[in-house]
Protein backbone atom coordinates (compact mmCIF):
# COMPACT_ATOMS: atom_id res chain seq x y z
CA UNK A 1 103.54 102.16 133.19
CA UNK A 2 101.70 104.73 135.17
CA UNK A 3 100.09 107.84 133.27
CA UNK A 4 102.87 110.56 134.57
CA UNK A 5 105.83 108.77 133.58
CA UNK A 6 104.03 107.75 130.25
CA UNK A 7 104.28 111.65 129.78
CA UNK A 8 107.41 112.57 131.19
CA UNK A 9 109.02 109.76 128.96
CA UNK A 10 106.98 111.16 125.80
CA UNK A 11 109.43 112.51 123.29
CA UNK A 12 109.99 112.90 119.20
CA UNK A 13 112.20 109.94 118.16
CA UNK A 14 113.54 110.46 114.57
CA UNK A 15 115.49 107.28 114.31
CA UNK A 16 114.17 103.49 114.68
CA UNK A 17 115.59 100.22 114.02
CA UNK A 18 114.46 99.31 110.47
CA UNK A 19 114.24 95.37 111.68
CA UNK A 20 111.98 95.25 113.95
CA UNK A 21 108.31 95.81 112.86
CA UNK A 22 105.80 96.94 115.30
CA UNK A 23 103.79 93.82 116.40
CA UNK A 24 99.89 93.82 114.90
CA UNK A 25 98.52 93.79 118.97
CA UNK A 26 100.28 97.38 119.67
CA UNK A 27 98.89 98.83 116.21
CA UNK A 28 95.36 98.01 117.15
CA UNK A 29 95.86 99.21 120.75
CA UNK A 30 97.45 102.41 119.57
CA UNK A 31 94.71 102.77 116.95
CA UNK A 32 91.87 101.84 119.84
CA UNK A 33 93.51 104.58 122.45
CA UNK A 34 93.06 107.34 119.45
CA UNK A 35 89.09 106.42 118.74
CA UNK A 36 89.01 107.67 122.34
CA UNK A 37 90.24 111.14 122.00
CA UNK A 38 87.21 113.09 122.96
CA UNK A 39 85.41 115.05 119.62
CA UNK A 40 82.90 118.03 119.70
CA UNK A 41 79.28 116.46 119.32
CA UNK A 42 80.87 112.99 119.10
CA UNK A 43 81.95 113.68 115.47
CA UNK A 44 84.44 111.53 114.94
CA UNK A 45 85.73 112.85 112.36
CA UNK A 46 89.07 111.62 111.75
CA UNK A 47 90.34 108.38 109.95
CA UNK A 48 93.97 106.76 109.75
CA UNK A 49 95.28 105.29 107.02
CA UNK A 50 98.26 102.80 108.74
CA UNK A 51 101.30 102.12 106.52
CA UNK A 52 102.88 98.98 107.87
CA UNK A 53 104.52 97.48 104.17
CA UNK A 54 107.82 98.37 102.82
CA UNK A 55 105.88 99.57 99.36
CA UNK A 56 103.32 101.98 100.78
CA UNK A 57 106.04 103.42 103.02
CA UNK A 58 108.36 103.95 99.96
CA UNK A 59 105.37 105.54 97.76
CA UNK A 60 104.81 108.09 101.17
CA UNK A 61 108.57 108.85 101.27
CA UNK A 62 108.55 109.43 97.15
CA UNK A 63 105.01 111.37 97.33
CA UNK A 64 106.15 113.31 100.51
CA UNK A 65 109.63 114.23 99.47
CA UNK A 66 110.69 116.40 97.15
CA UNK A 67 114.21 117.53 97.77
CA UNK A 68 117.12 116.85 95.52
CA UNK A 69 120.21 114.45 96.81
CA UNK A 70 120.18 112.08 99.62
CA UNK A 71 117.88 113.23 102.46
CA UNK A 72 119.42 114.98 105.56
CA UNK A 73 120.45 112.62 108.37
CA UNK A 74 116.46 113.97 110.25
CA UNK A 75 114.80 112.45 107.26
CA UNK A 76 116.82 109.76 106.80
CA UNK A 77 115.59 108.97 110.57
CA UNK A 78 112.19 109.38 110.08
CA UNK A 79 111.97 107.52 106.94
CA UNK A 80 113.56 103.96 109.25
CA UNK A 81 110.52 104.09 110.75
CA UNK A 82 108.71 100.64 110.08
CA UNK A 83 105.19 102.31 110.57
CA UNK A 84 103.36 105.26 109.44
CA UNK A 85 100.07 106.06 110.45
CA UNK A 86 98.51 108.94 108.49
CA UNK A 87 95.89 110.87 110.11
CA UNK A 88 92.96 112.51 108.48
CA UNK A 89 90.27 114.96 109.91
CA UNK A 90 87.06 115.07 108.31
CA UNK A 91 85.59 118.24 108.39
CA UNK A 92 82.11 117.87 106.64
CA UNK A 93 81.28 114.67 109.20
CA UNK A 94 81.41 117.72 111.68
CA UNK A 95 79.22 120.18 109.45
CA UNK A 96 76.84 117.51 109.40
CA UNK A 97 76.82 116.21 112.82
CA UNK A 98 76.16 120.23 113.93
CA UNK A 99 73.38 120.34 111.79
CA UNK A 100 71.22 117.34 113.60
CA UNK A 101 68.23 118.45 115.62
CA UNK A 102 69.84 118.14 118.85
CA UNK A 103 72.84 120.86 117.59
CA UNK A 104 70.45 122.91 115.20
CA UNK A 105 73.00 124.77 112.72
CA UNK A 106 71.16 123.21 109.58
CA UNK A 107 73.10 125.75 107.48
CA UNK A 108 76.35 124.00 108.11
CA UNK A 109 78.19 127.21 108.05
CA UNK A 110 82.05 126.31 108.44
CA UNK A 111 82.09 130.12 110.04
CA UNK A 112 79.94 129.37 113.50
CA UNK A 113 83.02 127.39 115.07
CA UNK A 114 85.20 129.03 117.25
CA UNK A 115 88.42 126.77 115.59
CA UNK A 116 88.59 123.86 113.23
CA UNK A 117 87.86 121.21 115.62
CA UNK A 118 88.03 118.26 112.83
CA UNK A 119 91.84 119.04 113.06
CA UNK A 120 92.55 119.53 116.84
CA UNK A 121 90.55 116.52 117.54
CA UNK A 122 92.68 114.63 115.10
CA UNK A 123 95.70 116.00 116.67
CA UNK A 124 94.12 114.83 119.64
CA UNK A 125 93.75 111.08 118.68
CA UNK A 126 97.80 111.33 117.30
CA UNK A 127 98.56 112.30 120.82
CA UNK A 128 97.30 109.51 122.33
CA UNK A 129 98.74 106.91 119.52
CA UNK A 130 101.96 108.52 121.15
CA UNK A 131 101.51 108.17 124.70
CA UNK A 132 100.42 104.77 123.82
CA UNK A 133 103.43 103.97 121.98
CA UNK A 134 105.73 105.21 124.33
CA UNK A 135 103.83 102.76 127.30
CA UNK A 136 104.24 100.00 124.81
CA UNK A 137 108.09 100.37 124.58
CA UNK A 138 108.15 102.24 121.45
CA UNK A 139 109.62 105.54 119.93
CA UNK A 140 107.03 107.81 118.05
CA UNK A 141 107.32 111.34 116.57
CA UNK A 142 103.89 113.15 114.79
CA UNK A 143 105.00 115.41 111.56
CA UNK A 144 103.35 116.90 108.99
CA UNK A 145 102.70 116.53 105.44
CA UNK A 146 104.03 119.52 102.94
CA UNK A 147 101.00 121.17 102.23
CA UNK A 148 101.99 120.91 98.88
CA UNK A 149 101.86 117.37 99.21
CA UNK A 150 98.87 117.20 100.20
CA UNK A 151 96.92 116.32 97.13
CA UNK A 152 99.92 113.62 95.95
CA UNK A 153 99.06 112.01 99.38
CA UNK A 154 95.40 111.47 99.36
CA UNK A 155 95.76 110.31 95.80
CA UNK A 156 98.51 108.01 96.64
CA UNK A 157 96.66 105.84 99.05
CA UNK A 158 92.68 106.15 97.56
CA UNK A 159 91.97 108.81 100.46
CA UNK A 160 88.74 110.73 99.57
CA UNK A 161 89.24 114.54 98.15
CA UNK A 162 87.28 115.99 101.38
CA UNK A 163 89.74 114.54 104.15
CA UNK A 164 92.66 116.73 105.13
CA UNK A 165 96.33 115.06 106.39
CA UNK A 166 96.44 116.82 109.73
CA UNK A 167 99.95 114.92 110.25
CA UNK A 168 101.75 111.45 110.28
CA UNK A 169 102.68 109.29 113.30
CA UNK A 170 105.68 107.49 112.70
CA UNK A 171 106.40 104.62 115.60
CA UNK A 172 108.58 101.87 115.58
CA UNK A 173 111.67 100.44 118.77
CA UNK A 174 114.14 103.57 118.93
CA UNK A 175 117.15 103.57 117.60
CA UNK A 176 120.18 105.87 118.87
CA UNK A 177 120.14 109.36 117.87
CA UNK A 178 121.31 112.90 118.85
CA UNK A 179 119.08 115.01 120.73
CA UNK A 180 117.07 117.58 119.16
CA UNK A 181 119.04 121.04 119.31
CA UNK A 182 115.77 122.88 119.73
CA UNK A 183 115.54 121.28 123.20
CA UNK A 184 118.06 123.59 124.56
CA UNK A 185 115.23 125.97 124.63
CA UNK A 186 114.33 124.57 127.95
CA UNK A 187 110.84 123.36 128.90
CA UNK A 188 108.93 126.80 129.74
CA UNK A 189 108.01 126.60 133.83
CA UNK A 190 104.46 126.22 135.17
CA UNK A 191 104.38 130.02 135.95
CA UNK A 192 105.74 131.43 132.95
CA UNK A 193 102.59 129.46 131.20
CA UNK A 194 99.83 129.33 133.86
CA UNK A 195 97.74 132.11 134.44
CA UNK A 196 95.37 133.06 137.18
CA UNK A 197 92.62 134.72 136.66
CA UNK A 198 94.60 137.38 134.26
CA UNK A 199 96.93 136.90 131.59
CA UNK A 200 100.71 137.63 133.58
CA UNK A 201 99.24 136.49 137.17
CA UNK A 202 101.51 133.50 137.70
CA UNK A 203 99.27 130.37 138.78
């Protein structure tokens, strides 16, 4: 599939067919594609914990949810899914890295970066588990763990104190479902978004 209609064909799916697991070959291209993302001072600081039996996805779903009743027909989507891949940023790998000779802050002060790049180059690698889903045939969606969940989670599945759960990608073959009401938004147009040269000059 060529890169442009991988992307136009990107979307959330929320609902998959239970049945039909995700073959080992696309898990370890998808997982392959996101060790590619790019990552300030080649940190690579991320890790992904993939959920691929019935039992860990069950302990996620009972560690993850916390509402009372049956779960709302969204959840009850997401939670087909028959893969979970949880992804984890690593922010001291990049407090280290930055304080090597060749980067030279040996204090490893979390306040000299602009952003938290552990996390946006996590979300990074997620993206392009996506895309790569989506040019393998498959429906994905990336959503987040309750933050407070996040403790339950890393001790759930052995994940070290340090790591954060920057989000999940679920993936699996799509099953039918009704469209998200949020996309009646609309997609915002190139010149609402692009600027040139000053904010509110249309590119």
């Amino acid at each position: 599939m060529e890169l442009g209609e991988v992307i136009r064909r990107r979307r959330m799916v929320r609902a998959y067919d239970a049945d039909r697991p995700v073959p080992h070959d696309v898990v370890d291209r998808m997982l392959d594609h996101a060790t590619r993302a790019p990552s300030a001072g080649f940190s690579q600081g991320w890790d992904f914990v993939v959920l691929d039996s019935a039992a860990d996805r069950a302990l996620f779903w009972r560690t993850t949810t916390t509402q009372p009743g049956e779960p709302d027909s969204w959840l009850r989507g997401l939670m087909s899914a028959p893969l979970l891949i949880l992804c984890l940023s690593d922010k001291q790998t990049y407090l280290d890295r930055y304080a090597e000779p060749d980067k030279g802050f040996t204090d490893r002060d979390e306040n000299r970066w602009s952003m938290p790049y552990w996390h946006v180059d996590t979300g990074m690698a997620a993206l392009l588990m996506l895309l790569t889903a989506v040019d393998e045939g498959l429906g994905s969606c990336f959503f987040g763990v309750p933050k407070p969940r996040h403790a339950a989670v890393l001790d759930a599945f052995d994940v070290p104190t340090d790591r954060a759960p920057v989000g999940v990608v679920s993936v699996g073959y799509a099953a039918p479902d009704r469209r998200s009401p949020s996309l009646k938004r609309g997609r915002r147009p190139g010149a609402e978004v692009a600027h040139r040269g000053r904010f509110g000059v249309p590119w």
